[in-house]
Protein backbone atom coordinates (compact mmCIF):
# COMPACT_ATOMS: atom_id res chain seq x y z
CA UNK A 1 18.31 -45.82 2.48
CA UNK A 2 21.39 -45.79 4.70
CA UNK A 3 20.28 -46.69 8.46
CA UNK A 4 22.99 -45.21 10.99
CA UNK A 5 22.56 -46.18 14.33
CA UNK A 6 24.09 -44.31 17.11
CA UNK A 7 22.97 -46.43 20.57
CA UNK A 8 24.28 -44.00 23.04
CA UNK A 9 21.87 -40.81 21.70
CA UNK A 10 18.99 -40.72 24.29
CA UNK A 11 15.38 -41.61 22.44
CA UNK A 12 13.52 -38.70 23.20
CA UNK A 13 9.94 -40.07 21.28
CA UNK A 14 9.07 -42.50 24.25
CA UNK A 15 6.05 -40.44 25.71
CA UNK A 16 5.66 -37.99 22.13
CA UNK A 17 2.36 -38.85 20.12
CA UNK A 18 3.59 -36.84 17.44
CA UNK A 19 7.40 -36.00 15.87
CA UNK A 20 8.12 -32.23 15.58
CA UNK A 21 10.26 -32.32 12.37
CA UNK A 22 12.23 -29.76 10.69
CA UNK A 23 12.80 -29.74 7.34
CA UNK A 24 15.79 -27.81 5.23
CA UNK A 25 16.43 -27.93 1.71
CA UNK A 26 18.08 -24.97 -0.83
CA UNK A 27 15.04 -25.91 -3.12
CA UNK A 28 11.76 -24.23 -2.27
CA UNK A 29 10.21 -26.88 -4.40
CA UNK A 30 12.29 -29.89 -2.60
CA UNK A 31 11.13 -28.26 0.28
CA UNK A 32 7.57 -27.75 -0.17
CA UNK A 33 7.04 -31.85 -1.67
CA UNK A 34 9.00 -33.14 1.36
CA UNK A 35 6.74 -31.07 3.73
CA UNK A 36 3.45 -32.01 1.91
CA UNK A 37 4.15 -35.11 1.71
CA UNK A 38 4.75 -35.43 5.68
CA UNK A 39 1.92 -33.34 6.67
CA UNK A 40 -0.28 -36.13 5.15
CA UNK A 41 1.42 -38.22 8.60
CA UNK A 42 -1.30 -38.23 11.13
CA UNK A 43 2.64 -38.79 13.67
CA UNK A 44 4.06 -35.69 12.19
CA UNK A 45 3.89 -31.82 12.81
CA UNK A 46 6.15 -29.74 10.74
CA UNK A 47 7.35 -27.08 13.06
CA UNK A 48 9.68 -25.43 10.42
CA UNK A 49 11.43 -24.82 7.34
CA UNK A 50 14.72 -23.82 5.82
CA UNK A 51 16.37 -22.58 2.77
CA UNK A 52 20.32 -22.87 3.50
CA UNK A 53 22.10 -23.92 6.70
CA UNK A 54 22.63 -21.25 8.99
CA UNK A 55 18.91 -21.05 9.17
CA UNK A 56 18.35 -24.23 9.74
CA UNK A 57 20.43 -24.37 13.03
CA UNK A 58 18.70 -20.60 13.95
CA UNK A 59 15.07 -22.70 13.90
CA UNK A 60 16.48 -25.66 15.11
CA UNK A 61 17.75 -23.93 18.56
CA UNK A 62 14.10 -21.68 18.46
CA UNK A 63 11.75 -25.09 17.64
CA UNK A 64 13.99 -27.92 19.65
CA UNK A 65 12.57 -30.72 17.23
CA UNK A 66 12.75 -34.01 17.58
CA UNK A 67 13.37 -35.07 13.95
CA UNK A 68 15.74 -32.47 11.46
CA UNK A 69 15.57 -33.37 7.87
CA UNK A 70 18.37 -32.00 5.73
CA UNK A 71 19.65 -31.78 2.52
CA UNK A 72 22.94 -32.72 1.81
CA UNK A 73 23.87 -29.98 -0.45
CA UNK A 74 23.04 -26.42 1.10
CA UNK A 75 24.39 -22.92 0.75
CA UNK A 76 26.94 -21.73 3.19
CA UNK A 77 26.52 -24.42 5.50
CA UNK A 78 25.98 -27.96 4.28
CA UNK A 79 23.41 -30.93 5.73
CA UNK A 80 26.67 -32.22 7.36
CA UNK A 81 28.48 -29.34 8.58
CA UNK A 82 24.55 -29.05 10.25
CA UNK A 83 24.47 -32.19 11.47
CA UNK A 84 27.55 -31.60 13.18
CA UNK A 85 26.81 -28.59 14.76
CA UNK A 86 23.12 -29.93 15.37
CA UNK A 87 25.07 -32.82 17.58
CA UNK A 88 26.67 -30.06 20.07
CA UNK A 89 23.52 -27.64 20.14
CA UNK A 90 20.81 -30.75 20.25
CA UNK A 91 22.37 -33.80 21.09
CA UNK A 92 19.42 -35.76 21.34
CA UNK A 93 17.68 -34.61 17.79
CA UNK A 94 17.75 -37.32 15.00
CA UNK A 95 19.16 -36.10 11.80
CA UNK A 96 18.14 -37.55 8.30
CA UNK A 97 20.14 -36.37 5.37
CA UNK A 98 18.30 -36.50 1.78
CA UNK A 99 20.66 -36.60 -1.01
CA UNK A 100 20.98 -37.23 -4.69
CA UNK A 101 24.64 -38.43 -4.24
CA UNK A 102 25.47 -42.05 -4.17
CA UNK A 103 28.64 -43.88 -3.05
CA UNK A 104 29.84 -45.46 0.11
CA UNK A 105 31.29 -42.17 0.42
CA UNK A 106 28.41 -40.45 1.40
CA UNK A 107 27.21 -43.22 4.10
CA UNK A 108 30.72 -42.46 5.78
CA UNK A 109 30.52 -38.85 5.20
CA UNK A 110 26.86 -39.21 7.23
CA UNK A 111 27.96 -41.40 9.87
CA UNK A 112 30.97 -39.17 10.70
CA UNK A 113 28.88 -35.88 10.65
CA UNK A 114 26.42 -37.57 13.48
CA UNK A 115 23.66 -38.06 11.38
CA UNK A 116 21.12 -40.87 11.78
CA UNK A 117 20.41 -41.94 8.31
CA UNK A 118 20.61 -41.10 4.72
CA UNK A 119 17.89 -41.57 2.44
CA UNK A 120 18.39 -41.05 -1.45
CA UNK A 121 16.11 -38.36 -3.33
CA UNK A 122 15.37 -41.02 -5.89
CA UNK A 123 13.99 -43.87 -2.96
CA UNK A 124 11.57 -40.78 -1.17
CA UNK A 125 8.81 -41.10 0.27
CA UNK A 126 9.09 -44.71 1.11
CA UNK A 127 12.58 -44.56 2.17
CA UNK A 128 11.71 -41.31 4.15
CA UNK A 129 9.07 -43.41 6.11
CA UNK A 130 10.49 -46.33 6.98
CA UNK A 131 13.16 -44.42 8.36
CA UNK A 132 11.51 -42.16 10.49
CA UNK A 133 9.84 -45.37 11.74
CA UNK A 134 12.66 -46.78 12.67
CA UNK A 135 13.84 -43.59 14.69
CA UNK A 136 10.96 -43.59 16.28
CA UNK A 137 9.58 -46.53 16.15
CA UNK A 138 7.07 -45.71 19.43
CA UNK A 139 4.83 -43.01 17.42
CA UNK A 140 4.36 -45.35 14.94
């Protein structure tokens, strides 16, 4: 897991009970374990899915969540060119990129794009968790 921190984003989770998440990944079975697997989260709703980028910011302007997770790879539209656009549309939304990639590459790639943290495919769920716990660490 790659922790970002970006100080200056308001923290929007400070009276929330639960985290209205978003989840997009090009694999409908990526994207069905990921959303299982956070439904199980008594702190977590899953307002929405996606299947490539352009979708994901459609739902993310329609659901205004408070937690997108994103693949890195996408059609179209990558999780970064997202996160990037997610920054100007919802500046205060916390972005999580899930990847397969590896590198110090892709932790610069992240931080530059805006997003919050990267967590590798391989290190999910716990990864996922402990992030999201640290994003919002007043649901938890």
């Amino acid at each position: 897991m790659i922790y970002l921190a970006h100080p200056y984003r308001e923290r929007r989770e400070s009276a929330k009970k639960t985290i209205r998440v978003l989840v997009a990944d090009d694999s409908p079975v990526a994207l069905a374990a990921i959303c299982s697997f956070l439904e199980t989260m008594s702190a977590i709703t899953v307002v929405g899915t996606a299947l490539s980028g352009y979708e994901l910011l459609q739902k993310a302007e329609q659901l205004d969540p408070d937690l997108v997770i994103t693949d890195l790879r996408m059609p179209r539209m990558s999780g970064l060119e997202c996160s990037l656009h997610l920054r100007e549309i919802l500046p205060a939304v916390r972005v999580v990129v899930v990847t397969e990639m590896e590198g110090s590459f892709v932790r610069q790639a992240c931080l530059e794009s805006g997003a919050d943290a990267c967590v590798h495919k391989d290190d999910m769920p716990d990864d996922l968790v402990l992030t999201i716990r640290k994003l919002f660490p007043k649901v938890f």
